[in-house]
Every structure is written in C-alpha cells, then in structure tokens.
C-alpha atoms as a PDB file:
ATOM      1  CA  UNK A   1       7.330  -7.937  -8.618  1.00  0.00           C
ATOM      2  CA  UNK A   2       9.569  -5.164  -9.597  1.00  0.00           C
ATOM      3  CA  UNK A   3       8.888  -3.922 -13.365  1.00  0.00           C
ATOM      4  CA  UNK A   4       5.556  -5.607 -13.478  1.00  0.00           C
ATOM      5  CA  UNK A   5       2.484  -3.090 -13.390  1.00  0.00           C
ATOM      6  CA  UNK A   6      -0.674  -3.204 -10.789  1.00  0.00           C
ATOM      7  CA  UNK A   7      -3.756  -1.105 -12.152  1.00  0.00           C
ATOM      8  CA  UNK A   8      -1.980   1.762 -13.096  1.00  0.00           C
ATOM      9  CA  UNK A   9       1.122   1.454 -10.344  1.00  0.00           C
ATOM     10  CA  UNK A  10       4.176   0.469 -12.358  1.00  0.00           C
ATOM     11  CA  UNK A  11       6.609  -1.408  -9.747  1.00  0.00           C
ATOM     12  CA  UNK A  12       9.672   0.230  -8.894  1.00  0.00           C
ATOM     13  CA  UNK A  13      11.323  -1.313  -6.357  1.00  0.00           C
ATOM     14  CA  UNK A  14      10.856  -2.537  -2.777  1.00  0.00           C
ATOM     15  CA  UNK A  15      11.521  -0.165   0.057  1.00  0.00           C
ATOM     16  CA  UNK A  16      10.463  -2.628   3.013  1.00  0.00           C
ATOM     17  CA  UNK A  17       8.741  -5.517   4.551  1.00  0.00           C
ATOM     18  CA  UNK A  18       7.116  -6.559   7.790  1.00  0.00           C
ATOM     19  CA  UNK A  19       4.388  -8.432   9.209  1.00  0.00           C
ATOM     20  CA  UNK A  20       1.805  -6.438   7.503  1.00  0.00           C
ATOM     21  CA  UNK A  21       2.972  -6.739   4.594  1.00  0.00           C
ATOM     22  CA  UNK A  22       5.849  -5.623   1.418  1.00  0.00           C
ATOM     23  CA  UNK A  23       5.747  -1.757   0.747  1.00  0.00           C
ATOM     24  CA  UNK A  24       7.126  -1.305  -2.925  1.00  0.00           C
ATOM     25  CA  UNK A  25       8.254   2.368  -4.782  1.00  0.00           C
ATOM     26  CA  UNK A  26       5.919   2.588  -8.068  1.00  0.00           C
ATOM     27  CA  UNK A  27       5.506   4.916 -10.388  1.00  0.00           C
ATOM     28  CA  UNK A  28       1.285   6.169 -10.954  1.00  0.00           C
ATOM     29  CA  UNK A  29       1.102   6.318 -14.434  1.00  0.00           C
ATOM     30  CA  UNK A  30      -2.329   7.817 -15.042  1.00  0.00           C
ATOM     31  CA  UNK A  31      -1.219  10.961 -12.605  1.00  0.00           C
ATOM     32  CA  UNK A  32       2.275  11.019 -13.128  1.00  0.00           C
ATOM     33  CA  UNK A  33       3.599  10.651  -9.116  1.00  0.00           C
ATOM     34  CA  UNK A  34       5.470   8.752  -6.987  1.00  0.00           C
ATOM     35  CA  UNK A  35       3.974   6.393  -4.617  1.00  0.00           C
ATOM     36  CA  UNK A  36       4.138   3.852  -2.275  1.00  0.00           C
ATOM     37  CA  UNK A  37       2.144   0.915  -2.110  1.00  0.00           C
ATOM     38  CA  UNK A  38       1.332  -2.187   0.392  1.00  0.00           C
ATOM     39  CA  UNK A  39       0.735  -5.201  -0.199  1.00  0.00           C
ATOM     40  CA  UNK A  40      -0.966  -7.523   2.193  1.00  0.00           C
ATOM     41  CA  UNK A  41       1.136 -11.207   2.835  1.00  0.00           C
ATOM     42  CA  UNK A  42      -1.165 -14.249   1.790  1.00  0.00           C
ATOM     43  CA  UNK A  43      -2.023 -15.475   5.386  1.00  0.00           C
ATOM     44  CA  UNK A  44      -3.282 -11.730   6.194  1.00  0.00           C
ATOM     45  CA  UNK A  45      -5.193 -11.607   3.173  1.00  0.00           C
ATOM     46  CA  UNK A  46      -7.005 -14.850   3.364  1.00  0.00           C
ATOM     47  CA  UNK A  47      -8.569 -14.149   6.573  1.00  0.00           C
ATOM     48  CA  UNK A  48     -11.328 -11.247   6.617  1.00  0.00           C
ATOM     49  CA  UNK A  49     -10.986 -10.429  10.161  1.00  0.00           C
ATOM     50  CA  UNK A  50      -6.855  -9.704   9.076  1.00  0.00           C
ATOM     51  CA  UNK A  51      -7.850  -7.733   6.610  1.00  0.00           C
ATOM     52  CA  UNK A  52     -10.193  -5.509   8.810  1.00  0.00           C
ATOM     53  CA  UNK A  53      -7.493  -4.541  11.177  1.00  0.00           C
ATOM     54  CA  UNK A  54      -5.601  -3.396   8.126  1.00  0.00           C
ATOM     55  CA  UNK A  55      -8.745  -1.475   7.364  1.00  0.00           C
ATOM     56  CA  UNK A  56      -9.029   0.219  10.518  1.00  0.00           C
ATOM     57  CA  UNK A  57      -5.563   1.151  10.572  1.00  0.00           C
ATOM     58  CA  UNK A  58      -5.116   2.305   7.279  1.00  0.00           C
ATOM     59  CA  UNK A  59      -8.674   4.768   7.828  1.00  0.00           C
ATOM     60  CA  UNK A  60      -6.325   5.640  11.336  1.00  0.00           C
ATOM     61  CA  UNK A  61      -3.457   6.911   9.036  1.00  0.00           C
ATOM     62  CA  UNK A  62      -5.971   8.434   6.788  1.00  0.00           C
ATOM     63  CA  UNK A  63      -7.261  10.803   8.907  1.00  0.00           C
ATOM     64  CA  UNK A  64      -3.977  11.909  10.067  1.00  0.00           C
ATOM     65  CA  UNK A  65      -2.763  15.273   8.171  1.00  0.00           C
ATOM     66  CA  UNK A  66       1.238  15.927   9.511  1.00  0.00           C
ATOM     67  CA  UNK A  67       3.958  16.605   7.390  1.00  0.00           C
ATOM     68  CA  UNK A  68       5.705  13.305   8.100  1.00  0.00           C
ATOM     69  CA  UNK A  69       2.963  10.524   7.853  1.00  0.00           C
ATOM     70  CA  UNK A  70       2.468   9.371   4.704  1.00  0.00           C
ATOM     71  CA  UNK A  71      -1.188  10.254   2.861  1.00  0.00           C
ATOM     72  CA  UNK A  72      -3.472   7.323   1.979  1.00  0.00           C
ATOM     73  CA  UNK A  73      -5.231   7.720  -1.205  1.00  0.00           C
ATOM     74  CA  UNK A  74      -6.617   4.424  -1.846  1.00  0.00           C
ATOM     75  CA  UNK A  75      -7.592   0.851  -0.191  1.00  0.00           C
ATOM     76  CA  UNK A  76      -7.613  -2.173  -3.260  1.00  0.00           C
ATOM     77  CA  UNK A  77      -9.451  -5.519  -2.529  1.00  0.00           C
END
C-alpha cells in the first residue's frame, strides 16, 4: 500500500491498525496537506450494516470541533 496513490491521496506510510480498520499517512496532492486516511478491513466492508456503524461514527467525530480530535473531511465508498 505504501507509495501507491488513492484518488488523489499518495500513500505514505502506515501509522496504525485495529478492528476498524488500517489508518495510513498520505500526502493530498490536489491541496497540498497532510492527511490521514482509513481504510475499512474486507469483512467490515462487505457487510452494509458494518459499514453504517462506521458511518455513524465517523458523522460522531465530524461534528466534534477540539483541538485534539482529528477533522473528517471526507467519507469514500
């Protein structure tokens, strides 16, 4: 995964893994910043009501603002 390039996310390297999924440093190349991005494991993906608790948590951490939590900016299918 690291090096290859996800819509405009270039992979970095991975930071950390748990039962929701891989979290990976990348690069955004269209605006030039460093994120982090998720990705989902295959047995959470597959099954639609898995991927609606993600869903619901991720809006959770969305609508949280504090200097410490991490902002959400996007949700890929």
């Amino acid at each position: 995964m690291i090096g290859s390039k996800v819509n405009q996310y270039e992979i970095l390297e991975k930071l950390g893994s748990g039962g929701m999924g891989i979290v990976y440093k990348a690069q955004d190349t269209k605006l030039e910043r460093t994120v982090a991005i998720k990705f989902l494991p295959h047995q959470i993906a597959g099954h639609a009501q898995e991927r609606e608790r993600f869903n619901t948590e991720a809006k959770a951490a969305a609508a949280l603002n504090p200097p410490n939590i991490a902002t959400i900016h996007s949700i890929e299918g």
